[in-house]
N, C-alpha and C. Protein backbone atom coordinates (compact mmCIF):
# COMPACT_ATOMS: atom_id res chain seq x y z
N UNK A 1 4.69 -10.89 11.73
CA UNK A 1 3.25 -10.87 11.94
C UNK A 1 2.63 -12.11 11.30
N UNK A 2 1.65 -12.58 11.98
CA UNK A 2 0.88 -13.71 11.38
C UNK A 2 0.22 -13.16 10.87
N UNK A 3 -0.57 -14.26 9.52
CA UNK A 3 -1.64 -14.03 8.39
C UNK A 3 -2.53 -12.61 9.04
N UNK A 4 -3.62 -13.44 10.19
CA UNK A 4 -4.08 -12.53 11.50
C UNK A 4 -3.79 -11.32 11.82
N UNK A 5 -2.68 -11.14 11.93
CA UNK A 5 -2.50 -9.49 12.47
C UNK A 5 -2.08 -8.52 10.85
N UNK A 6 -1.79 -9.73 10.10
CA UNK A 6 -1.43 -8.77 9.13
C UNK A 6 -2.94 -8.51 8.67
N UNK A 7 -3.94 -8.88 8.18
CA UNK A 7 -5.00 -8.84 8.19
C UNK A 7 -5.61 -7.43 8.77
N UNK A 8 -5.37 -7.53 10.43
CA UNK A 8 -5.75 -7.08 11.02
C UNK A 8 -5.14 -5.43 10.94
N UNK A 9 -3.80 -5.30 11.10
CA UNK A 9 -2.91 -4.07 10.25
C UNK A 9 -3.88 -3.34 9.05
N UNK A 10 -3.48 -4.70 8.39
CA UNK A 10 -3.89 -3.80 6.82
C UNK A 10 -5.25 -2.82 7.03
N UNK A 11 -6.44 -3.26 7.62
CA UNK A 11 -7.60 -2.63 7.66
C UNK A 11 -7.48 -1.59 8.85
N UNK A 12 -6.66 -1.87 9.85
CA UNK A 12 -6.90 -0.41 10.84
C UNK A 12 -5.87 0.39 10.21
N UNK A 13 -4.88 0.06 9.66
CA UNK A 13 -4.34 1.60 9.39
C UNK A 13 -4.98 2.16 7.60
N UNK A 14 -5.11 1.53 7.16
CA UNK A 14 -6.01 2.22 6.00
C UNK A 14 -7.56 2.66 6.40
N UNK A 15 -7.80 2.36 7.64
CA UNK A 15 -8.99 3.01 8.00
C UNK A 15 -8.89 4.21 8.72
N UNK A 16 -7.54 4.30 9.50
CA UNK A 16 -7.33 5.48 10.25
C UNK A 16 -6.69 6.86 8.85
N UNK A 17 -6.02 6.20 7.98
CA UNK A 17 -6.06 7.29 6.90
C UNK A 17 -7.20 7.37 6.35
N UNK A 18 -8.26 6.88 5.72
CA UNK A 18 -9.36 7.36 5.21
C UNK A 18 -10.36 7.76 5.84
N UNK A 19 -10.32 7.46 7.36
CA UNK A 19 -10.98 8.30 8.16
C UNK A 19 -10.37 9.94 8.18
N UNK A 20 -8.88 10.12 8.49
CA UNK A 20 -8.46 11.68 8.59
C UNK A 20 -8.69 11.88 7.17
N UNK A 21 -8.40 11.40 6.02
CA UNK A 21 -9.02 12.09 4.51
C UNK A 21 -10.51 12.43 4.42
N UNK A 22 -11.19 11.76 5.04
CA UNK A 22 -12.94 12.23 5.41
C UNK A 22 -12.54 13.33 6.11
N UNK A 23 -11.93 13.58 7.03
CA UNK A 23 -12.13 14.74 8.19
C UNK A 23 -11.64 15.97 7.73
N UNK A 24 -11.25 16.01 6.72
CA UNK A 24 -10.54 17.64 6.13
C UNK A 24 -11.59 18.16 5.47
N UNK A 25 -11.27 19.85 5.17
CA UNK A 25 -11.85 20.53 4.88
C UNK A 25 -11.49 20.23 3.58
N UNK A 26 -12.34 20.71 2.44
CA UNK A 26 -11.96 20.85 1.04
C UNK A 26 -11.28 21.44 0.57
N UNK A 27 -10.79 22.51 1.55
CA UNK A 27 -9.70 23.22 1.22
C UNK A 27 -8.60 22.51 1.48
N UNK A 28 -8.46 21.40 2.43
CA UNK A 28 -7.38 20.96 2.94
C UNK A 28 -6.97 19.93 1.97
N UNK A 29 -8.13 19.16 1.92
CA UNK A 29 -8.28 18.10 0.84
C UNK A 29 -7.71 18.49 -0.80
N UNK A 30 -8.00 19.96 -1.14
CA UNK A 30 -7.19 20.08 -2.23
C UNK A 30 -6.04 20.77 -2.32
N UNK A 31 -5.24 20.89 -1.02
CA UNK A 31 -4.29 22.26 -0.78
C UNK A 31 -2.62 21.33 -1.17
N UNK A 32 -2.24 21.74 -1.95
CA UNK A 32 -0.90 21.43 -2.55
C UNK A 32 0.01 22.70 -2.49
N UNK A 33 1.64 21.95 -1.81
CA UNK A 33 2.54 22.77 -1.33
C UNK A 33 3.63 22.56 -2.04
N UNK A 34 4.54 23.21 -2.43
CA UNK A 34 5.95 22.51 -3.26
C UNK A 34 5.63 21.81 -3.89
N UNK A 35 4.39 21.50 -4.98
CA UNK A 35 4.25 20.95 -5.77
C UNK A 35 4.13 19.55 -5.45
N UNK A 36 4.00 19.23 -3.96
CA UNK A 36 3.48 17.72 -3.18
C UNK A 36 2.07 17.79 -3.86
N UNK A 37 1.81 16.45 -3.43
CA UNK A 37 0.57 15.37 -3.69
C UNK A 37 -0.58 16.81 -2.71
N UNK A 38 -1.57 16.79 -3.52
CA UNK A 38 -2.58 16.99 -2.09
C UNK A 38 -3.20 15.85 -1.55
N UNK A 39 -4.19 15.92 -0.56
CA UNK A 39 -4.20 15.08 0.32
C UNK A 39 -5.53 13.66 -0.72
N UNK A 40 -5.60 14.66 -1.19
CA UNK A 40 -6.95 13.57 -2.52
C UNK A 40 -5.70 12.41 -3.44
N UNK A 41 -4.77 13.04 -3.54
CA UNK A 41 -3.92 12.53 -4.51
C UNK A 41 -3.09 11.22 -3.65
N UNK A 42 -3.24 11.94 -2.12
CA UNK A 42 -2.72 10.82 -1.67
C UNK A 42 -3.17 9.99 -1.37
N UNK A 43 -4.08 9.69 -1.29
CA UNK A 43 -5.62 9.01 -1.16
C UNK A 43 -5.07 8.27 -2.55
N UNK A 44 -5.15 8.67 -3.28
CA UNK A 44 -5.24 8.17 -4.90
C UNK A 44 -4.61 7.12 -5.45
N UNK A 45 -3.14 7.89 -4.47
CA UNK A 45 -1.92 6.78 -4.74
C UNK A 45 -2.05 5.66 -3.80
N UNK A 46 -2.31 5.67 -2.81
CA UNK A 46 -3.02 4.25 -1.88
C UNK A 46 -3.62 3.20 -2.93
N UNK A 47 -4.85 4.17 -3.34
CA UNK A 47 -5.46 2.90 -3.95
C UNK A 47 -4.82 2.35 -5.26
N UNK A 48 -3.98 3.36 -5.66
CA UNK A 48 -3.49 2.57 -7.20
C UNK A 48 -1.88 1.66 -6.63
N UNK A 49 -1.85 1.94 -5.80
CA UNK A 49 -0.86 0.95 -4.99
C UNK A 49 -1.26 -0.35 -4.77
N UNK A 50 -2.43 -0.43 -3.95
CA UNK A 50 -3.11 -1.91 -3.26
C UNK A 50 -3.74 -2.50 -4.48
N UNK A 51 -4.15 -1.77 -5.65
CA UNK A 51 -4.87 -2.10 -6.41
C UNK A 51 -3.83 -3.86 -7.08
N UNK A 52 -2.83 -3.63 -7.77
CA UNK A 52 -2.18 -4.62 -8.18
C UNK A 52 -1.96 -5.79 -7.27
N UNK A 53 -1.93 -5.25 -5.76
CA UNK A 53 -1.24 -6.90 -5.01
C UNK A 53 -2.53 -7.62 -4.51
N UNK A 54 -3.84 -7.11 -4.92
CA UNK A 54 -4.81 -7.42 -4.68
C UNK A 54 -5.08 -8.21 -5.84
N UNK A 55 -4.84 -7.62 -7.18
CA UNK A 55 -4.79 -8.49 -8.14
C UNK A 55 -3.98 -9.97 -8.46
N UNK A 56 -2.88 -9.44 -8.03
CA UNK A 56 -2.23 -10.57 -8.25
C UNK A 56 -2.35 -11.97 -6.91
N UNK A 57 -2.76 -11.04 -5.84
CA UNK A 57 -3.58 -12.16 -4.51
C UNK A 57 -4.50 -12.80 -5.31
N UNK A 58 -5.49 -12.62 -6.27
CA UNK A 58 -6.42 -13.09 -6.89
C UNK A 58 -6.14 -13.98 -7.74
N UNK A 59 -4.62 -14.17 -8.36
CA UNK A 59 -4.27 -15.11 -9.38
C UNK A 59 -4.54 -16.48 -8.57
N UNK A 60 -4.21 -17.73 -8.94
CA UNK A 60 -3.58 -19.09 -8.48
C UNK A 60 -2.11 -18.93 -8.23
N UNK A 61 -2.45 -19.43 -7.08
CA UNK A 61 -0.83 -19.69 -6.31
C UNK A 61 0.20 -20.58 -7.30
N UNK A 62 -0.33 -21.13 -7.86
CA UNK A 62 0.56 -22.12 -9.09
C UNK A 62 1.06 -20.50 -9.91
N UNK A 63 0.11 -19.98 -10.55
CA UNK A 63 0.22 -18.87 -11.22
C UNK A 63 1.08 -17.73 -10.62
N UNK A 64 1.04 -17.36 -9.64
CA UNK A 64 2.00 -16.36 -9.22
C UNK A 64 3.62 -17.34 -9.01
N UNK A 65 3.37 -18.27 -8.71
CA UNK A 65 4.98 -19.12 -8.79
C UNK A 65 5.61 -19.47 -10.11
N UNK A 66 5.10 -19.63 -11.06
CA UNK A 66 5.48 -19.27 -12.45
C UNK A 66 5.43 -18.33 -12.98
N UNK A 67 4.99 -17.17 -12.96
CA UNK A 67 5.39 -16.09 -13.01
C UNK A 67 6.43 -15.16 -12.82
N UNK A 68 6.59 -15.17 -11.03
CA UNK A 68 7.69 -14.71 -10.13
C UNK A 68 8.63 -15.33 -9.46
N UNK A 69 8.28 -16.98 -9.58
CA UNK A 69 9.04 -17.81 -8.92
C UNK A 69 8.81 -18.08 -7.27
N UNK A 70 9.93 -18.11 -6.85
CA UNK A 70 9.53 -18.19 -5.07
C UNK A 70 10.97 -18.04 -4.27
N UNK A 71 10.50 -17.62 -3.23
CA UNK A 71 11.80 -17.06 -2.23
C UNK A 71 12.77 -18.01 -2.53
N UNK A 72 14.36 -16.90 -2.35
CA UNK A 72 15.48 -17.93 -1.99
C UNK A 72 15.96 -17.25 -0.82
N UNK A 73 14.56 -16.69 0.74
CA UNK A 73 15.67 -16.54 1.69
C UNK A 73 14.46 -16.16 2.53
N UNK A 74 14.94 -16.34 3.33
CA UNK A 74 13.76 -15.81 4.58
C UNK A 74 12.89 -14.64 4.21
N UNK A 75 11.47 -14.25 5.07
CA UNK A 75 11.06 -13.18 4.71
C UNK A 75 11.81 -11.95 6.13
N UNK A 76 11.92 -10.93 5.54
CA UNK A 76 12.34 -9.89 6.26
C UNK A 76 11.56 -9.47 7.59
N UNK A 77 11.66 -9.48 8.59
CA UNK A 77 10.83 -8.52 9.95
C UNK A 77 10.50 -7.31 8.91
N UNK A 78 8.94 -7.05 9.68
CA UNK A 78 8.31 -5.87 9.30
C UNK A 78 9.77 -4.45 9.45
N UNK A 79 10.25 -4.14 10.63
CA UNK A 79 11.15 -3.26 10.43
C UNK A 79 12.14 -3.11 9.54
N UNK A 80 12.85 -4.47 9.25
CA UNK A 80 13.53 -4.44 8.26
C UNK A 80 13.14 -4.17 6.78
N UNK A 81 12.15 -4.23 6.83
CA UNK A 81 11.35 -3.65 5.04
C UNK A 81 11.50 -2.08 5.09
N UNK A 82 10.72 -1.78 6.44
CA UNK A 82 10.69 -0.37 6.65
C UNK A 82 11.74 0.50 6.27
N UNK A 83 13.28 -0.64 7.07
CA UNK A 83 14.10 0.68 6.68
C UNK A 83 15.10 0.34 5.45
N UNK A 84 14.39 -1.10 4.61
CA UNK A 84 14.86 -0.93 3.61
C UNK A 84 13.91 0.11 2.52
N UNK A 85 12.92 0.65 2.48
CA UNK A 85 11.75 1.60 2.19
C UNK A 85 12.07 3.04 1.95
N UNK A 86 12.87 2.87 3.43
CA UNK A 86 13.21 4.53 3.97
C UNK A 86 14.26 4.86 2.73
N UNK A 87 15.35 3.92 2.86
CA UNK A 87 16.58 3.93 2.10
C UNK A 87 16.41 4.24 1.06
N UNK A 88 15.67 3.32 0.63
CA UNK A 88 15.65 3.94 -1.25
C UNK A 88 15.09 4.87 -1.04
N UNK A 89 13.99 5.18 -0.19
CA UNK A 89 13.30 6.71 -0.64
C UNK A 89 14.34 7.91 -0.37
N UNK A 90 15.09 8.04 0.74
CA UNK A 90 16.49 8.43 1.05
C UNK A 90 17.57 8.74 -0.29
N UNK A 91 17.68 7.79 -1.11
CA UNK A 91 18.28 7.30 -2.29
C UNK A 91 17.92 8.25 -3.90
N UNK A 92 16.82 8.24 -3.28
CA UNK A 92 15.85 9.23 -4.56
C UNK A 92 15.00 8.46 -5.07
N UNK A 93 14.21 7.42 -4.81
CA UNK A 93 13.59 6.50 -4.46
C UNK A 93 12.00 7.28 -5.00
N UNK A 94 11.33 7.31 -5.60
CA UNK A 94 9.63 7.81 -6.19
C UNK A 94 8.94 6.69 -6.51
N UNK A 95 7.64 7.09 -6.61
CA UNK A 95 6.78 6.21 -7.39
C UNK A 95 6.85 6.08 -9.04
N UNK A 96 6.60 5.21 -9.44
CA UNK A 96 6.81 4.76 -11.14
C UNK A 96 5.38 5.61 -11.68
N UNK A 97 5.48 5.74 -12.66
CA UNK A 97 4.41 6.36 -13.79
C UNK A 97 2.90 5.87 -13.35
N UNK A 98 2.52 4.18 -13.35
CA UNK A 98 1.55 3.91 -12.93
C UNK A 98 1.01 4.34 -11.84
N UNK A 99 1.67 4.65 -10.87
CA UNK A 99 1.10 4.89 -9.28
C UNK A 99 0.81 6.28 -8.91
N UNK A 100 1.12 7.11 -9.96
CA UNK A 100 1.13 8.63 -9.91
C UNK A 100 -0.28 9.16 -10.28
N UNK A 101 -1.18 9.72 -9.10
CA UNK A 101 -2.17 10.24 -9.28
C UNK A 101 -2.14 11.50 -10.29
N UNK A 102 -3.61 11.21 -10.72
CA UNK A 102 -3.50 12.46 -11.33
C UNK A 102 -4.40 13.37 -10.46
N UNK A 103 -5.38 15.03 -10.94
CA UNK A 103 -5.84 15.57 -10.68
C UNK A 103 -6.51 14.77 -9.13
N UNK A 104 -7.07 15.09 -8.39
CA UNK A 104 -8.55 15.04 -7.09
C UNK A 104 -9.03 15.78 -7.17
N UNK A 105 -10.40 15.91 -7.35
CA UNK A 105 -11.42 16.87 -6.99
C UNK A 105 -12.26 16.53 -5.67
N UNK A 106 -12.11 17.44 -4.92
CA UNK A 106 -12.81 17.28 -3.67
C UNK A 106 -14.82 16.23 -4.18
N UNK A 107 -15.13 16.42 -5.00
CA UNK A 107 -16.20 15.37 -5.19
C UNK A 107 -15.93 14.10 -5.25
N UNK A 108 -14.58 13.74 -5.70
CA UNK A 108 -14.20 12.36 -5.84
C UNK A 108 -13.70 11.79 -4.17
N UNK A 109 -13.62 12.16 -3.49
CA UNK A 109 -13.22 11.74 -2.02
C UNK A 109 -13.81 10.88 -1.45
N UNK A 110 -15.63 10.98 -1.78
CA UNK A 110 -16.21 10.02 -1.11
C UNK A 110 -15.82 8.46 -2.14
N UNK A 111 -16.02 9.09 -3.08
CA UNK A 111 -15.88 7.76 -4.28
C UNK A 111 -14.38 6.60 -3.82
N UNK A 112 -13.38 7.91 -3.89
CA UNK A 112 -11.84 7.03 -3.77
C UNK A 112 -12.13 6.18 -2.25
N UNK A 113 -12.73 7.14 -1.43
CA UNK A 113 -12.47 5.86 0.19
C UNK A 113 -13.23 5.27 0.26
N UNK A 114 -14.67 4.85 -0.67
CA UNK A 114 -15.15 3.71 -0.96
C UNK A 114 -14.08 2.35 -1.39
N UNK A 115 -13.42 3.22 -2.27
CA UNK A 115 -12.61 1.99 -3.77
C UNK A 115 -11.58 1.49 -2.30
N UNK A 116 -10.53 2.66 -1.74
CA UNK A 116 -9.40 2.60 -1.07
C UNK A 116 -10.12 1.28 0.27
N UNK A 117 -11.11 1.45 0.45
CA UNK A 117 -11.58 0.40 1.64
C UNK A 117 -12.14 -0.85 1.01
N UNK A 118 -12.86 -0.63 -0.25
CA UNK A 118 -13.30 -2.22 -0.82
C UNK A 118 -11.99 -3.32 -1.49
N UNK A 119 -10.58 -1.97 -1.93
CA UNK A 119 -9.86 -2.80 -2.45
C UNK A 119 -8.80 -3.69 -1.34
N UNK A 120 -8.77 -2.96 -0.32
CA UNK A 120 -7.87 -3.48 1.19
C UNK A 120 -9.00 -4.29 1.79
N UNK A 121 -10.23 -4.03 1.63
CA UNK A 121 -11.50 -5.56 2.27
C UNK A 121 -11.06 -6.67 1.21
N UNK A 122 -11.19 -6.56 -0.21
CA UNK A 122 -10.75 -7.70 -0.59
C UNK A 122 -9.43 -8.15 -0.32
N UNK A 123 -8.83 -7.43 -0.21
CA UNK A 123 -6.75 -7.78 -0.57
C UNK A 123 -7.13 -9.00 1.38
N UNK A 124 -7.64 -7.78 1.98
CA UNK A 124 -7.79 -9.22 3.64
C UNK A 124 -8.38 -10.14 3.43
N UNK A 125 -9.11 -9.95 2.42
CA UNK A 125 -10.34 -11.70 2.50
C UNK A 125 -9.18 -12.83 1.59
N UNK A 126 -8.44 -12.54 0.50
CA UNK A 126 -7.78 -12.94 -0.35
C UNK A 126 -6.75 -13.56 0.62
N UNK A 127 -6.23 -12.73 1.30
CA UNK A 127 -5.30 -13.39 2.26
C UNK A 127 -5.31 -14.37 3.11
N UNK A 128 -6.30 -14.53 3.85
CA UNK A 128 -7.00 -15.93 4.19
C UNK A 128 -7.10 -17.16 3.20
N UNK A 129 -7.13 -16.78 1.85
CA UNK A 129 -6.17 -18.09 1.42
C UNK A 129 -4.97 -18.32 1.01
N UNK A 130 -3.91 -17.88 1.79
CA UNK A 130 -2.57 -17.96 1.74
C UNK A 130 -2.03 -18.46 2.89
N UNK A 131 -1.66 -19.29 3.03
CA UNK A 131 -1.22 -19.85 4.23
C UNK A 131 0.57 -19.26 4.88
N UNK A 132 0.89 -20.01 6.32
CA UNK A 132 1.98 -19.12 6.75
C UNK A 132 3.04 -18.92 5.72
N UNK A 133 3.25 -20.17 5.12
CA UNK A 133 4.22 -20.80 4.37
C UNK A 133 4.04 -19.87 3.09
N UNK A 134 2.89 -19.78 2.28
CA UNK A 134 2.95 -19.27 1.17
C UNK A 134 3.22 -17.80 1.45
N UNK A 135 3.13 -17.38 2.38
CA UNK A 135 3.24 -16.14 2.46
C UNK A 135 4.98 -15.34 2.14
N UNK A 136 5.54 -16.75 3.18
CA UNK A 136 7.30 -16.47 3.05
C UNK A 136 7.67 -16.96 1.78
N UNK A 137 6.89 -17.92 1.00
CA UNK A 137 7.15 -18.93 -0.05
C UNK A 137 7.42 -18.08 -1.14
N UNK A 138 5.60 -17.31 -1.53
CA UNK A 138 5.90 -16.69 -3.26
C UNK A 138 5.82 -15.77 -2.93
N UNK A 139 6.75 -14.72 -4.17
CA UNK A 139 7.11 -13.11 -4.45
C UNK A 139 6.74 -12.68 -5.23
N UNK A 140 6.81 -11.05 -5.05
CA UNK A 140 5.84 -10.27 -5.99
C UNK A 140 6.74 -9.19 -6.83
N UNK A 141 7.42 -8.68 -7.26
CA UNK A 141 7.40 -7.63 -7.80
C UNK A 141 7.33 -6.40 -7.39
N UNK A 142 7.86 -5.77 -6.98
CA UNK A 142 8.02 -3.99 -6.13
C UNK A 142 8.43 -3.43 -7.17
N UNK A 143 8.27 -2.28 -7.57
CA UNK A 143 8.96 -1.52 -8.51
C UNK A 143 10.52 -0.69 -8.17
N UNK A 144 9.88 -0.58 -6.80
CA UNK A 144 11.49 0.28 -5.78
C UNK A 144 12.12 -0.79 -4.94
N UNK A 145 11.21 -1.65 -4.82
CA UNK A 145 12.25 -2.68 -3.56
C UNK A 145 12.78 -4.35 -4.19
N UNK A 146 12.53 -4.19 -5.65
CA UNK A 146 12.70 -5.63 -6.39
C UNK A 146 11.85 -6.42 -5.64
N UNK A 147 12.00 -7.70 -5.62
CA UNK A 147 11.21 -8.81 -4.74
C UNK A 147 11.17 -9.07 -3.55
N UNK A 148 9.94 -9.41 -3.89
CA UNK A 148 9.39 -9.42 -2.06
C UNK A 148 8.47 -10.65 -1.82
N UNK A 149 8.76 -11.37 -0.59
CA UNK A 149 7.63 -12.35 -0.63
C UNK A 149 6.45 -11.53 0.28
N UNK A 150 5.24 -12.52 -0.15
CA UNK A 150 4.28 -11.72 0.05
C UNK A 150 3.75 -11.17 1.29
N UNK A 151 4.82 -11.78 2.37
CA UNK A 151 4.65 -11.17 3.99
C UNK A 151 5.02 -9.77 3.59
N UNK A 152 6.45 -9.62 3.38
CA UNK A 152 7.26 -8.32 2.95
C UNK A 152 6.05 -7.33 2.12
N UNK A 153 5.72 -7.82 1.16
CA UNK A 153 4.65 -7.32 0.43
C UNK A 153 3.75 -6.24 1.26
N UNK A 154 3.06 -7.63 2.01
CA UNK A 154 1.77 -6.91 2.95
C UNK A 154 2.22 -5.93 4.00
N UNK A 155 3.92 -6.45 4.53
CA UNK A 155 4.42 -5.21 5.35
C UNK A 155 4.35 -3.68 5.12
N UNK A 156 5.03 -3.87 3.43
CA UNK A 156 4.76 -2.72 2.55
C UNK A 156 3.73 -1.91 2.58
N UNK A 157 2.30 -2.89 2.75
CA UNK A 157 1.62 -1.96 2.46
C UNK A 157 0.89 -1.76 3.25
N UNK A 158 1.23 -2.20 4.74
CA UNK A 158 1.03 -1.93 5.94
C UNK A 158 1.30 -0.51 6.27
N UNK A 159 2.58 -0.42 5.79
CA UNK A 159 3.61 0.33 6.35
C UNK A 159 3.81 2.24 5.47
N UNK A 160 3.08 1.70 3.97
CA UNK A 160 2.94 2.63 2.79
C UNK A 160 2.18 3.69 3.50
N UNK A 161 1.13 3.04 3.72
CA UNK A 161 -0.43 3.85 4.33
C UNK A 161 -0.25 4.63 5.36
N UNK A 162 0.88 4.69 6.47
CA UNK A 162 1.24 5.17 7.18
C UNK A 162 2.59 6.21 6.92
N UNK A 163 3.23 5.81 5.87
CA UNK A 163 4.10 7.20 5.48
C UNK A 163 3.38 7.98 4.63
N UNK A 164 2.36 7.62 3.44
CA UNK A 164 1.44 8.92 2.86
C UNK A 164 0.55 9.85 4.40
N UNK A 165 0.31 8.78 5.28
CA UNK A 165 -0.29 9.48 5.87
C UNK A 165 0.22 10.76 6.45
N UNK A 166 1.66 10.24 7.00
CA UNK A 166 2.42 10.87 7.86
C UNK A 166 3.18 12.43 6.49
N UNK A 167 2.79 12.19 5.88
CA UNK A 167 3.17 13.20 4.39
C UNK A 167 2.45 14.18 4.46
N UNK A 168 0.95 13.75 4.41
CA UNK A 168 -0.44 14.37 4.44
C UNK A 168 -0.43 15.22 5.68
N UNK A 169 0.02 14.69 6.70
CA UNK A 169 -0.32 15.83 7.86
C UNK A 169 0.89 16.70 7.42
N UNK A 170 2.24 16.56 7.31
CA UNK A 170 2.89 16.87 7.12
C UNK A 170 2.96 18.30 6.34
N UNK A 171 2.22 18.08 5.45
CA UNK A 171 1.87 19.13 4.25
C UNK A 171 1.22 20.29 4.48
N UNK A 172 0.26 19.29 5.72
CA UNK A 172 -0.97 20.68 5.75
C UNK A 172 -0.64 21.39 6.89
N UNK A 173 0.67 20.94 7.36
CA UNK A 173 1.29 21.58 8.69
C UNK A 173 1.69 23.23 8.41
């Protein structure tokens, strides 16, 4: 995907989940099964996900290359992230301590898909200054997938938003 469509990704599918998280009932919104996420929580974990690569989009490109360094290999096709994603989750693969929502209260819903849409509006505007090159160039840090350059990155979290989602219906099935 170019800069463009990734752009373009990132905001329709985090809009099509925070649109179906608007559309539930409060019951649905707080209904937890097997001790899964409810659907607020998954909401939750979105945003404490995007929250960091938005941050670190915000550093200087000098700054994230001394930090993390920079690719030694091509960036991966969107599918190939995917089903390196699947795998570890397959693997036993979770989220780390930071990314783990806590409590939702159905009052906080409107609040989180404010944050969950202002922090993916900035993470797209940020991206527009990264060019094709930097994109395959510098890497970030995954906690489950080691390094990633920042195409892979944005695939991720292309691709994230659409398996919580697919969880969420899942749950309330």
């Amino acid at each position: 995907m170019t800069q463009q469509e990734l752009i373009d990704k990132l905001k329709e599918n985090h809009t099509v989940f925070t649109d179906y998280i608007n559309s539930l009932t409060a019951e649905e919104f707080m209904l937890s099964r097997n001790e899964k996420w409810t659907a607020g929580q998954q909401l939750d974990h979105i945003r404490l996900s995007v929250k960091p690569v938005n941050q670190a989009l915000a550093m200087p490109k000098l700054g994230l290359k001394a930090m993390f360094g920079k690719a030694n290999r091509p960036s991966k096709s969107y599918d190939e992230l995917v089903t390196k994603y699947k795998l570890k989750l397959q693997e036993g693969g979770v989220a780390t301590s930071r990314f783990i929502p806590t409590e939702v209260t159905i009052e906080q819903r409107e609040k989180l898909i404010k944050s969950v849409n202002d922090v993916v509006g900035k993470l797209c505007k940020q991206l527009l200054d990264y060019s094709e090159k930097n994109l395959d160039e510098l890497i970030l840090p995954h906690p489950l997938l080691g390094k990633l350059t920042l195409r892979e990155m944005m695939y991720f979290t292309i691709y994230h938003v659409v398996h919580h989602y697919a969880a969420t219906e899942k749950s309330l099935k």
